[in-house]
C-alpha atoms as a PDB file:
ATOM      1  CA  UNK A   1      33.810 -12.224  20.160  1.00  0.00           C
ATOM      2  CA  UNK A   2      32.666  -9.656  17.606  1.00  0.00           C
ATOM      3  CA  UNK A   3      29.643  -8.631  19.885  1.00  0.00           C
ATOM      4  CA  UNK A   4      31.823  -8.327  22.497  1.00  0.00           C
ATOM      5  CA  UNK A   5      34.059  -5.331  20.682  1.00  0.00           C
ATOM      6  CA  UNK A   6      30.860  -4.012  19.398  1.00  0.00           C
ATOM      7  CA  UNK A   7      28.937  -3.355  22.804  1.00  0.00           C
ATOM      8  CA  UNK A   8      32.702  -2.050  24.070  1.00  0.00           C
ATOM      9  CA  UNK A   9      32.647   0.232  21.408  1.00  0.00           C
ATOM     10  CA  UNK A  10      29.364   1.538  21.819  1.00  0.00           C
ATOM     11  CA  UNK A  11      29.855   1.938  25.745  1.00  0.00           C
ATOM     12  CA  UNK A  12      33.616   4.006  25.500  1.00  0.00           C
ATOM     13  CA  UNK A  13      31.020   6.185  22.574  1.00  0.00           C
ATOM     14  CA  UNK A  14      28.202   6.631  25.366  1.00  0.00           C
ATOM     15  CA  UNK A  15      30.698   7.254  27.966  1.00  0.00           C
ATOM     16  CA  UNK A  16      32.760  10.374  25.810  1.00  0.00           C
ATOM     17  CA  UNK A  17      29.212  11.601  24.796  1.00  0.00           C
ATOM     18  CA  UNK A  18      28.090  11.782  28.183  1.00  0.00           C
ATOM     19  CA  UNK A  19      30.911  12.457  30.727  1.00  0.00           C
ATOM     20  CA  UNK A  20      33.283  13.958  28.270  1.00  0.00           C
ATOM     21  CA  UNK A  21      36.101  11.502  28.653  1.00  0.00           C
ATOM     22  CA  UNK A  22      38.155  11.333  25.807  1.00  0.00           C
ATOM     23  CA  UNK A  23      36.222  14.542  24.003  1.00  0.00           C
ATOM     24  CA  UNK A  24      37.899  16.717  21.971  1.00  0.00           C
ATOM     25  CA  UNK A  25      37.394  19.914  20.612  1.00  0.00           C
ATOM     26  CA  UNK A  26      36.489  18.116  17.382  1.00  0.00           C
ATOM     27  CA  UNK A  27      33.935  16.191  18.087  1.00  0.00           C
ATOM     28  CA  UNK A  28      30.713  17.316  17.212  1.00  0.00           C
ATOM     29  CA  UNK A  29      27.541  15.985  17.596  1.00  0.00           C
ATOM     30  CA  UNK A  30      25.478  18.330  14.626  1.00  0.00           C
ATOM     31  CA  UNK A  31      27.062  15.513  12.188  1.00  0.00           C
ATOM     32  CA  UNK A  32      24.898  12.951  13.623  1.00  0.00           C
ATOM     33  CA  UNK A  33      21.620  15.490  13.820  1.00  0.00           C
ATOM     34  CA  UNK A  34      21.979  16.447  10.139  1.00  0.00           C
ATOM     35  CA  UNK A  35      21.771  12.657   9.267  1.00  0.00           C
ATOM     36  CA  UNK A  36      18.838  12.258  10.900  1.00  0.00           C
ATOM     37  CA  UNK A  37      17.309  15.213   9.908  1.00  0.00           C
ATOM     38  CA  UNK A  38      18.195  14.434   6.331  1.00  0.00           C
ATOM     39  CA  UNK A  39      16.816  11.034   6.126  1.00  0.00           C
ATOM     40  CA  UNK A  40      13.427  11.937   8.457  1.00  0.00           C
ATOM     41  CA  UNK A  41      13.133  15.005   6.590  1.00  0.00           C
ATOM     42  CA  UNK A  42      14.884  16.033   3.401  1.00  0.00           C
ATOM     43  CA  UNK A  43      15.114  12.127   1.894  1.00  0.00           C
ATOM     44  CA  UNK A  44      11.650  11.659   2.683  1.00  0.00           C
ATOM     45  CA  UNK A  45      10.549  15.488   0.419  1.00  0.00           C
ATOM     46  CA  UNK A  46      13.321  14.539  -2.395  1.00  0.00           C
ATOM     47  CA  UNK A  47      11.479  11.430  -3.271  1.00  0.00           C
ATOM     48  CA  UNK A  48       8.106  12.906  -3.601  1.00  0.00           C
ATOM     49  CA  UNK A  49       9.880  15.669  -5.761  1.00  0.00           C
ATOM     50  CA  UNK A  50      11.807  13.531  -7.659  1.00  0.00           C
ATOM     51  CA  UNK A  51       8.898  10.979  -8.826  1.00  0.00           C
ATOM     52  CA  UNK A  52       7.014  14.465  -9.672  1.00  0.00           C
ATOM     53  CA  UNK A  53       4.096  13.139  -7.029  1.00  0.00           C
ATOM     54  CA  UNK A  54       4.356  17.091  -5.375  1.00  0.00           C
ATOM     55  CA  UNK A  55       1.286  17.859  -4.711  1.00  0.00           C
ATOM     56  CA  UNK A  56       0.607  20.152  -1.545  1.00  0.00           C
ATOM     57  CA  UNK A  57      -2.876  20.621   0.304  1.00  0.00           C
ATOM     58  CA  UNK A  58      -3.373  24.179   1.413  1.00  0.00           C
ATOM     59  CA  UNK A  59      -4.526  24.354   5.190  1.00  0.00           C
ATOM     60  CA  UNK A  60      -6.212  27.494   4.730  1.00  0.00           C
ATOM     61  CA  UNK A  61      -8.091  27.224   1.145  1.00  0.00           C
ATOM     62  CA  UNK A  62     -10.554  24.149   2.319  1.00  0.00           C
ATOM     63  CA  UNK A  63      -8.298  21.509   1.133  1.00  0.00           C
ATOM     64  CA  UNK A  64      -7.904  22.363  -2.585  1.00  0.00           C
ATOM     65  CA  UNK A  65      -4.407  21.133  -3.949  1.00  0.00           C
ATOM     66  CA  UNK A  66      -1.513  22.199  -5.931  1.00  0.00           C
ATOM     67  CA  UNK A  67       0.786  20.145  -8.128  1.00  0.00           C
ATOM     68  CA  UNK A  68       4.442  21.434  -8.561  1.00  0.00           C
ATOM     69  CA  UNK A  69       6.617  19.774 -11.262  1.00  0.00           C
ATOM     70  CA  UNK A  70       9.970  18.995  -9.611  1.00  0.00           C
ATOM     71  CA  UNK A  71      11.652  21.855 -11.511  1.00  0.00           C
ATOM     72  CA  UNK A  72       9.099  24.606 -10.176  1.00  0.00           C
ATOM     73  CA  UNK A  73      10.439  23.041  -6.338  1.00  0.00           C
ATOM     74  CA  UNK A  74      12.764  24.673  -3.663  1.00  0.00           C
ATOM     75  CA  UNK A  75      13.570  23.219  -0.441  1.00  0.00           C
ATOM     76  CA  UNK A  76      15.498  26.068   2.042  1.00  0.00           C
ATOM     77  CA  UNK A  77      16.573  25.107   5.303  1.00  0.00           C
ATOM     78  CA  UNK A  78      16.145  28.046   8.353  1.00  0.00           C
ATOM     79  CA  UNK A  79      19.457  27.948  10.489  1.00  0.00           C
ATOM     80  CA  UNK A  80      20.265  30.141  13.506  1.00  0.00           C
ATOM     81  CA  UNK A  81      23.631  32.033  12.677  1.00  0.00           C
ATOM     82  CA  UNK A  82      24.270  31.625  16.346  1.00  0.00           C
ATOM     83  CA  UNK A  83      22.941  28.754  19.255  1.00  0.00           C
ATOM     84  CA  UNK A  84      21.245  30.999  21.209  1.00  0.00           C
ATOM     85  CA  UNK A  85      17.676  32.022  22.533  1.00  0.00           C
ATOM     86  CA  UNK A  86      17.591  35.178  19.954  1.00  0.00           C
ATOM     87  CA  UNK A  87      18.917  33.663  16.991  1.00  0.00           C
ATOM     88  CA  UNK A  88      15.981  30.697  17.995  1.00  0.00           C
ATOM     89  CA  UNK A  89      13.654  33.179  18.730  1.00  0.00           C
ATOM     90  CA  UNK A  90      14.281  35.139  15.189  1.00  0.00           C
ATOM     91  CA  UNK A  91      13.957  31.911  13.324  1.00  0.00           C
ATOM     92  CA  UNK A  92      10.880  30.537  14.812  1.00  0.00           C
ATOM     93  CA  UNK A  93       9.470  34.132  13.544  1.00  0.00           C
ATOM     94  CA  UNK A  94      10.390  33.857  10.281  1.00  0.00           C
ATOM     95  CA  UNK A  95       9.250  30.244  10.060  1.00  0.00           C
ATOM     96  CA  UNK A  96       5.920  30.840  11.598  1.00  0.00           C
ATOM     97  CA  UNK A  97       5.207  33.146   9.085  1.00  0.00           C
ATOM     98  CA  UNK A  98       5.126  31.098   5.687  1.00  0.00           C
ATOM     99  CA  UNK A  99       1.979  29.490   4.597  1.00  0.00           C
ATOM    100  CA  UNK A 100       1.080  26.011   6.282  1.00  0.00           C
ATOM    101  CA  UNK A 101      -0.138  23.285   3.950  1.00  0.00           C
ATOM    102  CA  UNK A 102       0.407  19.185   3.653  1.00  0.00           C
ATOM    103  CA  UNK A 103       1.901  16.904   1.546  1.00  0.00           C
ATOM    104  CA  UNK A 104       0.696  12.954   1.278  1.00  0.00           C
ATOM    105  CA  UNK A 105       3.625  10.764   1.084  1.00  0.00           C
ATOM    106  CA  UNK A 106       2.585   7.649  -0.693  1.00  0.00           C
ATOM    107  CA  UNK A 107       5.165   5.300   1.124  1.00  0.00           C
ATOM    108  CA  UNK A 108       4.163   6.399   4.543  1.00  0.00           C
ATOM    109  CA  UNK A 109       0.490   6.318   3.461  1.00  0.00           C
ATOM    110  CA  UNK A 110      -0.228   9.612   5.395  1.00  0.00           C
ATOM    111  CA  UNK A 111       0.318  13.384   5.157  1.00  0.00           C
ATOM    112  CA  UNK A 112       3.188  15.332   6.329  1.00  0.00           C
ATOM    113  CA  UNK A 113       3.063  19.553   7.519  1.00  0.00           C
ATOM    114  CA  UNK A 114       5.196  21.511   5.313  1.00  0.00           C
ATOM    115  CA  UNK A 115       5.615  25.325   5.582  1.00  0.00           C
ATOM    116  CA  UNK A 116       5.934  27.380   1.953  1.00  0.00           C
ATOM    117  CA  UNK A 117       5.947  30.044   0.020  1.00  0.00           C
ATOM    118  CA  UNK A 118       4.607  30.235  -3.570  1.00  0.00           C
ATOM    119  CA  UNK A 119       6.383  32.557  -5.966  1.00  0.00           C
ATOM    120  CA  UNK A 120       4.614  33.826  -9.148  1.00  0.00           C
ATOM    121  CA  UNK A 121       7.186  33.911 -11.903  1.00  0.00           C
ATOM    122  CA  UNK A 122       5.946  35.127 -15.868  1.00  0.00           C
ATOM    123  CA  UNK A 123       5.556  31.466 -16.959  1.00  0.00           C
ATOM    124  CA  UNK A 124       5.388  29.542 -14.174  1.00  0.00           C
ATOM    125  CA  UNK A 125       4.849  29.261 -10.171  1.00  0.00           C
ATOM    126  CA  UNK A 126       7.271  28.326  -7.720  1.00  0.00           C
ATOM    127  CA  UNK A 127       7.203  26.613  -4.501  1.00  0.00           C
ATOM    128  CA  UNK A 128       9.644  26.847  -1.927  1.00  0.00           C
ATOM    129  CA  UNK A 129       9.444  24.626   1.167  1.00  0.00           C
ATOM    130  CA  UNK A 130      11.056  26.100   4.314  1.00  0.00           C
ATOM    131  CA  UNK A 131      11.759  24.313   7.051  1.00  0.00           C
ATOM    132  CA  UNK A 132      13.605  25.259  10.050  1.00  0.00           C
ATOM    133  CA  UNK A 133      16.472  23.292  11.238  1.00  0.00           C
ATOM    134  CA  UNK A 134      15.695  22.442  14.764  1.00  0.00           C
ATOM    135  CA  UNK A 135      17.401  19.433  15.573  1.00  0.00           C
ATOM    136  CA  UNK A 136      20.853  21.947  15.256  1.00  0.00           C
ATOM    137  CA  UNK A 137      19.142  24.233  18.458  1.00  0.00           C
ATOM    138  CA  UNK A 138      19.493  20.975  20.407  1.00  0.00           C
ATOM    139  CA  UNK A 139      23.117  21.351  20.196  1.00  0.00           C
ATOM    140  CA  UNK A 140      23.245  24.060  22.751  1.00  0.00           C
ATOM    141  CA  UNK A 141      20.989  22.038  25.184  1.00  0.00           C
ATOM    142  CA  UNK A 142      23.907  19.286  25.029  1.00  0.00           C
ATOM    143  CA  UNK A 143      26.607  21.589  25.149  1.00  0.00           C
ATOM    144  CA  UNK A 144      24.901  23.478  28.737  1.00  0.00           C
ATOM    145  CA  UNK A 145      23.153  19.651  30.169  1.00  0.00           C
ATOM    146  CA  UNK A 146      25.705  17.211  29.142  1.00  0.00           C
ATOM    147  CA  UNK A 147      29.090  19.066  28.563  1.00  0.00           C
ATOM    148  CA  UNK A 148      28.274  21.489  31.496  1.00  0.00           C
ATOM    149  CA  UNK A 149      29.840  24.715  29.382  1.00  0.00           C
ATOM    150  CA  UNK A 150      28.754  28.056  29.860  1.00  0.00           C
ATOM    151  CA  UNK A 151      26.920  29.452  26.535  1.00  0.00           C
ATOM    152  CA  UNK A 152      25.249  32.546  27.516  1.00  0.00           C
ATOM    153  CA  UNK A 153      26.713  35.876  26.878  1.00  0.00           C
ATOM    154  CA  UNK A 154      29.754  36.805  23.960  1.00  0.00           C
ATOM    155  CA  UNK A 155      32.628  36.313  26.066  1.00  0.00           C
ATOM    156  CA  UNK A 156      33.506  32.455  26.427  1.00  0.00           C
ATOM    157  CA  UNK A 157      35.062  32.250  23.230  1.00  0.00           C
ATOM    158  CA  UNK A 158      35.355  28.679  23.385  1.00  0.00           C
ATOM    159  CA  UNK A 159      31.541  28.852  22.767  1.00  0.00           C
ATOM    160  CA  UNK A 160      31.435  30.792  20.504  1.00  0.00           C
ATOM    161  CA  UNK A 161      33.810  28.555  18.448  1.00  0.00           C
ATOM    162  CA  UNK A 162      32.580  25.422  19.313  1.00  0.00           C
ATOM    163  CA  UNK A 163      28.472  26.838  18.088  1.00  0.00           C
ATOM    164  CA  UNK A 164      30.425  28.086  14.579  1.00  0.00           C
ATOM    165  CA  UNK A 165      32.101  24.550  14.133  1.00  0.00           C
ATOM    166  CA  UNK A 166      28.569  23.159  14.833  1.00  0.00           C
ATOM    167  CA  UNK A 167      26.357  25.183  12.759  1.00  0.00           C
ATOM    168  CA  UNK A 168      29.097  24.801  10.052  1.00  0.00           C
ATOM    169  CA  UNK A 169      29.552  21.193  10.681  1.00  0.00           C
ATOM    170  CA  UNK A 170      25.565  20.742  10.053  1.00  0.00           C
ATOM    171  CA  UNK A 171      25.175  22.500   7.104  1.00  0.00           C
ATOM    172  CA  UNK A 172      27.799  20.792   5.679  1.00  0.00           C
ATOM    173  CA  UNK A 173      26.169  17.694   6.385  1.00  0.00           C
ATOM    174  CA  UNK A 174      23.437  18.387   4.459  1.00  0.00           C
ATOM    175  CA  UNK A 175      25.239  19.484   1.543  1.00  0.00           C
ATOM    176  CA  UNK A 176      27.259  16.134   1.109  1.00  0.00           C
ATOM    177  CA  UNK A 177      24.191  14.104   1.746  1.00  0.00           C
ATOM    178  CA  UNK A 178      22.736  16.175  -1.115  1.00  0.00           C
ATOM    179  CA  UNK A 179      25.383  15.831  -3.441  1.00  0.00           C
ATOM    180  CA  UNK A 180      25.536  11.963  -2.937  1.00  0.00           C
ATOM    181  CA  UNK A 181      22.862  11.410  -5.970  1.00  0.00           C
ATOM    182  CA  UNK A 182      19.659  12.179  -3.745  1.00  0.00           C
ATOM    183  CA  UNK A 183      17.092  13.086  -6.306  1.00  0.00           C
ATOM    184  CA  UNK A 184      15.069  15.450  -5.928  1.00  0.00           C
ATOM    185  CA  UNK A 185      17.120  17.884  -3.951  1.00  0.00           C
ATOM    186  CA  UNK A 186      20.139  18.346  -5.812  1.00  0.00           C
ATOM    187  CA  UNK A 187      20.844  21.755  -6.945  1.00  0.00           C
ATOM    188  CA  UNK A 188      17.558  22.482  -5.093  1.00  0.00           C
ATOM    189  CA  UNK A 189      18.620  22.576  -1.131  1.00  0.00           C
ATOM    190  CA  UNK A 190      19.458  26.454   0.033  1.00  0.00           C
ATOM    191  CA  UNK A 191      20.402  27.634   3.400  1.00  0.00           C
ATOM    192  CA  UNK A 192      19.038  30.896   5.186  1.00  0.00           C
ATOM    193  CA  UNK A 193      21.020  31.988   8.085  1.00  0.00           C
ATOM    194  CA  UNK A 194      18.983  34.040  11.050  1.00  0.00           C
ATOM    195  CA  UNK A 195      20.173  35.355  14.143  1.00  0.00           C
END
């Protein structure tokens, strides 16, 4: 019986995700990417933070390593401001830009790319991780493939709503996954808007 209401749930989800019956203005689907970019990501960095295992292999200095102390460790987040090709385009840029290097995660017994920047302060360093949000970009490939709504140009308004309540709804996410007692990251996740 159960499994029965459980596979009829999931169908009446696949069928409003897909052909829009039943959507509302208020559904969004960046809820569902920032969990999964939270736990494949962010949960994954907090840990290694958190147990004070941080130490990151520089790409470009012939594998010699650094070891941060979780308070010398920022994590910021690169979101578009907008869904669109420029806003994509501006953050890719400023992403590609930051130093490459790896991190070995001791759970997954293998190293992970992380991009960074190293500030020098008087008494200490610190390292910022940067990543850029991608799995929030995918939003406007649902909203044009699956939804079949016009998001080019600054004239459908119900766009340009609908990419706010996203990009909002994402970040926000994040923040309350944060705040939920997630180690490492608290008072440590920061968001930097381009676009």
């Amino acid at each position: 019986m159960w499994e029965e209401l459980a596979i009829s749930i999931g169908k009446k989800a696949i069928e409003k995700f897909f052909d829009g019956i039943n959507k509302q203005d208020n559904d969004l689907i960046s809820i569902g990417l920032a969990v999964g970019y939270y736990y494949n990501f962010l949960d994954t960095i907090s840990g290694v933070i958190d147990r004070g295992e941080f130490e990151i292999f520089e790409t470009n200095a012939g594998g010699e390593s650094q070891r941060f102390q979780p308070d010398e460790v920022r994590v910021q987040i690169i979101v578009p401001s907008r869904l669109d090709v420029h806003a994509f385009q501006r953050c890719e840029h400023e992403f590609n830009s930051l130093n490459k290097g790896f991190v070995y995660l001791n759970q997954n017994k293998r190293y992970y790319g992380i991009n960074y920047s190293v500030a020098v302060l008087p008494t200490r360093k610190e390292l910022t991780i940067v990543d850029l949000a991608r799995p929030i970009m995918s939003a406007k490939r649902y909203y044009e493939d699956i939804v079949r709504l016009e998001t080019y140009g600054d004239k459908n308004e119900k766009w340009l709503k609908i990419q706010k309540s996203e990009i909002v709804a994402f970040k926000e996410s994040l923040r309350r996954l944060q705040e939920r007692g997630y180690g490492g990251l608290v008072n440590k996740l920061d968001f930097l808007e381009r676009g």
